[in-house]
N, C-alpha and C. Protein backbone atom coordinates (compact mmCIF):
# COMPACT_ATOMS: atom_id res chain seq x y z
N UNK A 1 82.69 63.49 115.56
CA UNK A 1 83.24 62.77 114.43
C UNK A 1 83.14 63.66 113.20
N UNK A 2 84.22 63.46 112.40
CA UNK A 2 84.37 64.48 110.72
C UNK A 2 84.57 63.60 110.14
N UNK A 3 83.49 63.87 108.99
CA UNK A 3 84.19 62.69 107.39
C UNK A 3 84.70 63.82 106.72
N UNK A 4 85.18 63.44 105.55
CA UNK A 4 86.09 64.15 104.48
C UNK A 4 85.73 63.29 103.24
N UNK A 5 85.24 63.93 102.35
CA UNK A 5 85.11 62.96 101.01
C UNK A 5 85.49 64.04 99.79
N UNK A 6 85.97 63.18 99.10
CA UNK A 6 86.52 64.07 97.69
C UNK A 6 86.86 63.03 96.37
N UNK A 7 85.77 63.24 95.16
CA UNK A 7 85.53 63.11 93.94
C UNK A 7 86.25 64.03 92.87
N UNK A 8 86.96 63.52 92.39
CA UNK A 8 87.82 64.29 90.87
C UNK A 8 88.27 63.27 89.74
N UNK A 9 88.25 63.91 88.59
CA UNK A 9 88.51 63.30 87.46
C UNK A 9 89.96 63.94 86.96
N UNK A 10 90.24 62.74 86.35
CA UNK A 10 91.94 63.11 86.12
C UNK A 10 92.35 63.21 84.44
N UNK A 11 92.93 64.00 83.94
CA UNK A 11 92.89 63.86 82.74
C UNK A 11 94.63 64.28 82.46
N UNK A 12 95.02 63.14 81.49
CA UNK A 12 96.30 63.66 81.40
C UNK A 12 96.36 63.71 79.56
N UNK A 13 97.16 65.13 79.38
CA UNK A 13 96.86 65.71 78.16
C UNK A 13 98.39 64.89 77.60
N UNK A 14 99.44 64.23 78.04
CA UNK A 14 100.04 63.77 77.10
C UNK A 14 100.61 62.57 78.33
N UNK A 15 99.99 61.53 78.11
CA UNK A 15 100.06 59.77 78.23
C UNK A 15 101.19 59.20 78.25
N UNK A 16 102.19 60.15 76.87
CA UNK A 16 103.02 58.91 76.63
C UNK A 16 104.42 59.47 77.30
N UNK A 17 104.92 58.82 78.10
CA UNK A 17 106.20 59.68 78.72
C UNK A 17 107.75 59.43 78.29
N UNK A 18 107.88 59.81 77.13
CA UNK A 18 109.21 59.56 76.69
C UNK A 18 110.14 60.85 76.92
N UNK A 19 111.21 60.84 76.97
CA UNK A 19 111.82 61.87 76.81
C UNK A 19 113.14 61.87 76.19
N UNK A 20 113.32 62.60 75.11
CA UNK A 20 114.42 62.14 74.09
C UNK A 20 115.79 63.33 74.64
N UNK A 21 116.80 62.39 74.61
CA UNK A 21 118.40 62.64 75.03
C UNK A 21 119.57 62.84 74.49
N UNK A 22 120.12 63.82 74.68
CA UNK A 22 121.73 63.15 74.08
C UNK A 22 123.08 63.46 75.19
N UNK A 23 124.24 62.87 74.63
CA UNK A 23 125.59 63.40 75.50
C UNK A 23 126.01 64.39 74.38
N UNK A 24 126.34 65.81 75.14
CA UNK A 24 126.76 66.44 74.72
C UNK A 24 128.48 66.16 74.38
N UNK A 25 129.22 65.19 75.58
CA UNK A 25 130.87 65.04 75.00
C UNK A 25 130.73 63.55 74.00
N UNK A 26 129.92 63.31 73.25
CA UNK A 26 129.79 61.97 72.26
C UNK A 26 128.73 62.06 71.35
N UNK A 27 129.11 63.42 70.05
CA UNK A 27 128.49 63.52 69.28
C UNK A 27 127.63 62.42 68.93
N UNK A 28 126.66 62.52 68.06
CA UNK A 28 126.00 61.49 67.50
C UNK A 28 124.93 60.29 68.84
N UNK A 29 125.36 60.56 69.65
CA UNK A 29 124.59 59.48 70.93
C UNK A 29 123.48 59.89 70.71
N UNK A 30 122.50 60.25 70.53
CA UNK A 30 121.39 60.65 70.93
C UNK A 30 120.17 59.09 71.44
N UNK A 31 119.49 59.42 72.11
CA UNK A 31 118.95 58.52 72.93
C UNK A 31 117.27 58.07 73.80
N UNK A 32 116.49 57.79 73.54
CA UNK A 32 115.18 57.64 74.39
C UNK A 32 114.45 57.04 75.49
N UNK A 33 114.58 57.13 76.28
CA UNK A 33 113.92 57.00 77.16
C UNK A 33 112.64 57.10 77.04
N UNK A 34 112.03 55.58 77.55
CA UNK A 34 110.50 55.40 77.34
C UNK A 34 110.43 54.98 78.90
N UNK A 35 109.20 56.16 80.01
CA UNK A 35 109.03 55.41 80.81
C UNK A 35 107.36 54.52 80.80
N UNK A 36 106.82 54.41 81.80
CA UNK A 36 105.17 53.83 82.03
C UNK A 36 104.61 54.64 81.20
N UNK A 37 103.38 54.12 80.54
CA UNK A 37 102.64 54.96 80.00
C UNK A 37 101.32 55.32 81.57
N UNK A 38 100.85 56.35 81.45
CA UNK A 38 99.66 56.30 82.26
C UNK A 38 98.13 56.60 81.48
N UNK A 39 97.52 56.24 82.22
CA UNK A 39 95.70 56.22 82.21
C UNK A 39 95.71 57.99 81.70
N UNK A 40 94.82 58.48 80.13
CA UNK A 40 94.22 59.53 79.70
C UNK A 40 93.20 59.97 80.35
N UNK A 41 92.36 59.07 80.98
CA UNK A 41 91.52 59.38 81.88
C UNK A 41 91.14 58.40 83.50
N UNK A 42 91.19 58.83 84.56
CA UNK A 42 91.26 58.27 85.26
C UNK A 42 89.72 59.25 86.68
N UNK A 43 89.35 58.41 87.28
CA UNK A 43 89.15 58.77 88.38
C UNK A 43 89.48 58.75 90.13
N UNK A 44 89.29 59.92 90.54
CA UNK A 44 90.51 60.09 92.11
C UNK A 44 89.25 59.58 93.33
N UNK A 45 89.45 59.27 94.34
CA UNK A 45 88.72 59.04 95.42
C UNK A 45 89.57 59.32 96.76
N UNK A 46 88.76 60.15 97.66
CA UNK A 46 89.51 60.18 98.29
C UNK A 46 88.52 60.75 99.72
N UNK A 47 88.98 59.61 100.58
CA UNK A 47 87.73 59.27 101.95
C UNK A 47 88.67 59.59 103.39
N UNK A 48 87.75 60.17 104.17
CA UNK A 48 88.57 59.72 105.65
C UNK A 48 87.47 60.53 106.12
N UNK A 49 88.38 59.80 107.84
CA UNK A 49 87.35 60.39 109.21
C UNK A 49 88.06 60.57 109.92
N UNK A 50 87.73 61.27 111.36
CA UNK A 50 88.63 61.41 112.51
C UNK A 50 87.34 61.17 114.03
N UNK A 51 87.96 61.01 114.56
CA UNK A 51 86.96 60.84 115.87
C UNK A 51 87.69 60.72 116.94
N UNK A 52 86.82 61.51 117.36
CA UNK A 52 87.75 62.00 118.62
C UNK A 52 87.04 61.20 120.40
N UNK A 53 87.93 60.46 120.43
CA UNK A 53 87.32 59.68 121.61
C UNK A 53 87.67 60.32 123.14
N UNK A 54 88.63 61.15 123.27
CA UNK A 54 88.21 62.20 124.59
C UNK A 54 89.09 63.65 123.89
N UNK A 55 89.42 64.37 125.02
CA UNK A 55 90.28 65.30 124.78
C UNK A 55 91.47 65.07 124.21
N UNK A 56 92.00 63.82 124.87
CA UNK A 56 93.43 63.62 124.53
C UNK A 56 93.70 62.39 123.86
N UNK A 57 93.03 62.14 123.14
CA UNK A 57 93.13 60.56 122.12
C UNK A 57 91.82 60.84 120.79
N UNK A 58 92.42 60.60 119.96
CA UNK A 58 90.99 60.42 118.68
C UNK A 58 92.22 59.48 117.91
N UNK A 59 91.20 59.03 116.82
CA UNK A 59 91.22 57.71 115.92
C UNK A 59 91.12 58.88 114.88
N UNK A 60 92.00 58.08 113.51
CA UNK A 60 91.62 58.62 112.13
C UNK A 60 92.02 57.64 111.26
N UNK A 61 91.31 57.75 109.89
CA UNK A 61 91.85 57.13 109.18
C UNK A 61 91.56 57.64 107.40
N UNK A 62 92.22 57.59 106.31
CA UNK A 62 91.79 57.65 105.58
C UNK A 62 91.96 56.14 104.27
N UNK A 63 91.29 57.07 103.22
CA UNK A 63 91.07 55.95 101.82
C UNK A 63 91.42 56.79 100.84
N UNK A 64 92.33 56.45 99.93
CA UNK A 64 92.40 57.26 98.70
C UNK A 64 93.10 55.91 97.36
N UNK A 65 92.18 56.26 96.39
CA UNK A 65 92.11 55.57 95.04
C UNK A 65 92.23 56.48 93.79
N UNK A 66 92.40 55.61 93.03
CA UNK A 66 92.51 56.07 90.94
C UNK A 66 92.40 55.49 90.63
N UNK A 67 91.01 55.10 90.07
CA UNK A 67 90.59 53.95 89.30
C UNK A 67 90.57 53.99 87.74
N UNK A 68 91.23 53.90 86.53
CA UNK A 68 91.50 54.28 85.41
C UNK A 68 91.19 52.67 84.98
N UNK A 69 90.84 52.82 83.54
CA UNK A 69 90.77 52.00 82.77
C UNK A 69 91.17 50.71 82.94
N UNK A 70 92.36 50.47 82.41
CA UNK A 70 93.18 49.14 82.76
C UNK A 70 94.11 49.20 84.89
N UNK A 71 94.19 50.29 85.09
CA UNK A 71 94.92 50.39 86.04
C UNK A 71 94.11 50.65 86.97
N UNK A 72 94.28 50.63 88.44
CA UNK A 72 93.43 50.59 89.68
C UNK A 72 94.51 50.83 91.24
N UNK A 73 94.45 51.91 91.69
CA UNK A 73 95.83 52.25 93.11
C UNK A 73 94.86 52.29 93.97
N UNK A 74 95.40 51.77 95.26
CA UNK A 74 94.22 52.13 96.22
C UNK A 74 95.62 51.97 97.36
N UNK A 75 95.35 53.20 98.47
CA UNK A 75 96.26 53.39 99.68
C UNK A 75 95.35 53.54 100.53
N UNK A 76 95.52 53.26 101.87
CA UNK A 76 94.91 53.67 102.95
C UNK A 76 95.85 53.70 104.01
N UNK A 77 95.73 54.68 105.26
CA UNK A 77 96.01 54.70 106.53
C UNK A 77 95.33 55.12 107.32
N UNK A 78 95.94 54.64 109.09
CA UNK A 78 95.32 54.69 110.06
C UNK A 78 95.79 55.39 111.18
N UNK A 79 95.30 55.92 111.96
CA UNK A 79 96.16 56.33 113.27
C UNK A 79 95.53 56.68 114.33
N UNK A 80 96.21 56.68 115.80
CA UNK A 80 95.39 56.72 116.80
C UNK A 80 96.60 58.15 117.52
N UNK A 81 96.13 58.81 117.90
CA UNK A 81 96.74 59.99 118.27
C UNK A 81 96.26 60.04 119.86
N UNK A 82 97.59 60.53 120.44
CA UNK A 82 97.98 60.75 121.92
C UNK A 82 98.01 61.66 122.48
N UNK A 83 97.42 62.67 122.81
CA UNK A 83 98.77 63.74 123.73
C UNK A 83 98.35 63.69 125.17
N UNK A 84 99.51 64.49 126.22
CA UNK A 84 98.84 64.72 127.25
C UNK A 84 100.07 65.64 127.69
């Protein structure tokens, strides 16, 4: 059996994601786009194992998170692997 674990801190140096526009054939348009803001500081998590139940079959799975301030993601998967 293997674990895997991994701790990081996330830092994003500019939060606010706008990005300002124009049409070049319609003088004067100019335009903004505001998308999500995200977390300035956040923390990453990120877990798994594998195990190997003979030669030709093992189990795995992992965990991975970002737990920030107001916001919180959490994914996981699983799998059982075959060969022969």
């Amino acid at each position: 059996m293997s674990v895997a674990g991994q701790l990081a801190w996330l830092h994003e140096f500019k939060p606010d994601s706008r990005i300002d526009a124009s049409l070049i054939s319609i003088p004067g348009a100019d335009f903004t786009v505001a998308g999500a803001r995200t977390a300035s500081d956040a923390a990453k998590i990120d877990t798994g194992f594998r195990l190997a139940l003979n030669r030709q079959a093992a189990l795995s799975a992992s965990f991975n998170s970002e737990l920030a301030g107001r916001s919180r993601s959490f994914a996981g998967s699983g799998a059982l692997r075959v060969s022969w």
